[in-house]
Protein backbone atom coordinates (compact mmCIF):
# COMPACT_ATOMS: atom_id res chain seq x y z
CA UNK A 1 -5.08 -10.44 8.18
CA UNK A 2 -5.08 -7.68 10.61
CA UNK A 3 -3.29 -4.13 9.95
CA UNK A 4 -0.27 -5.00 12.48
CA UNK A 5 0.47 -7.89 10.24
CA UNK A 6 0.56 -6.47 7.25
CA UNK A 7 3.44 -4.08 8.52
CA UNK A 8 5.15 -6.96 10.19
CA UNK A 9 5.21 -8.63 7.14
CA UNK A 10 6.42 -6.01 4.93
CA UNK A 11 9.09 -5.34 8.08
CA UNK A 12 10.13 -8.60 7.45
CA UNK A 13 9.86 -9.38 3.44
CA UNK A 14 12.31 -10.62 0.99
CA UNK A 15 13.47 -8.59 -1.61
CA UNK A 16 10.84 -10.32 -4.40
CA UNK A 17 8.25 -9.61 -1.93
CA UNK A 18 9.00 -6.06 -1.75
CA UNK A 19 9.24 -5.26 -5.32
CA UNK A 20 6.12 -7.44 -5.49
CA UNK A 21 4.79 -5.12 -3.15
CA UNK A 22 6.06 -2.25 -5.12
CA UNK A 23 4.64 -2.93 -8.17
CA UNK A 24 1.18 -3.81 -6.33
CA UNK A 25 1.19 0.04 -4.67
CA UNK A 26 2.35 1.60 -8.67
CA UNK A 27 -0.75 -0.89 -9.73
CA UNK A 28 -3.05 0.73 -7.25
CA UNK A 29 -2.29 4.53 -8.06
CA UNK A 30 -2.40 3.95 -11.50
CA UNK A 31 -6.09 2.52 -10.98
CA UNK A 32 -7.14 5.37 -8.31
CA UNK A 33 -8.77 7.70 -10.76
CA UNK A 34 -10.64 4.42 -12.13
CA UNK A 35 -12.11 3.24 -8.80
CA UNK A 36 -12.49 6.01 -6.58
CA UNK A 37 -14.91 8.74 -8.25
CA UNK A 38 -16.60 9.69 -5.62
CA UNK A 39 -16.58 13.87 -5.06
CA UNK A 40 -16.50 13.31 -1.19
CA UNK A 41 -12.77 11.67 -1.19
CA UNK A 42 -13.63 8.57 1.26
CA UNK A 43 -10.81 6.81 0.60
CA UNK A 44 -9.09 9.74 1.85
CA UNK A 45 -10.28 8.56 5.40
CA UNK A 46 -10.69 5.42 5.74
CA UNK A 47 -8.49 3.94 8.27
CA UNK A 48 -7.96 0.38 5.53
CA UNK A 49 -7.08 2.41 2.79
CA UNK A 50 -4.50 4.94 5.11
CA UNK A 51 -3.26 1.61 6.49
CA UNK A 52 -2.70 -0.25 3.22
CA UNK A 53 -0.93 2.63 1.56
CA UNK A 54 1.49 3.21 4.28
CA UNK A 55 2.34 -0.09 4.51
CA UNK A 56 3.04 -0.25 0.53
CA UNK A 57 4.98 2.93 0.98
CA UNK A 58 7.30 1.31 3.70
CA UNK A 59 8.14 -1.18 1.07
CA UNK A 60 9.08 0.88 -1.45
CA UNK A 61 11.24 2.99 1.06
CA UNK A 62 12.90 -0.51 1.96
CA UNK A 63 13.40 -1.66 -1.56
CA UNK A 64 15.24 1.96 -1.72
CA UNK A 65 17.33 1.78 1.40
C-alpha cells in the first residue's frame, strides 16, 4: 500500500474504521518507549513513520469532527 492510499483511505473510512484506526495510533504510542530505544531518535525521521502517524492523527481528528 503506498502512503497516498493510506490517507485516501482514512479520507474515506467508516466510522468503525476510524475508531479502529484510533485505537491502533493509542496502541502505537503506548508501545513507543518499548520499541524505539534508540538514543539517535530515527523514527523521528523517517518519512514511513511521519507518514503513518499523520495519517492516524487525521483519523482521530475525523472521529472528533
Amino acid at each position: 500500500m503506498e502512503l497516498e492510499d493510506l490517507n485516501k483511505y482514512v479520507e474515506n473510512a467508516s466510522k468503525e474504521e476510524l475508531e479502529a484506526l484510533g485505537f491502533l495510533g493509542q496502541w502505537l504510542m503506548g508501545l513507543k518507549p518499548k520499541y524505539c530505544t534508540c538514543s539517535c531518535k530515527c523514527d523521528l525521521d523517517c518519512e514511513i513513520v511521519k507518514a503513518l502517524g499523520g495519517a492516524l492523527q487525521n483519523a482521530g481528528q475525523k472521529l472528533q469532527g
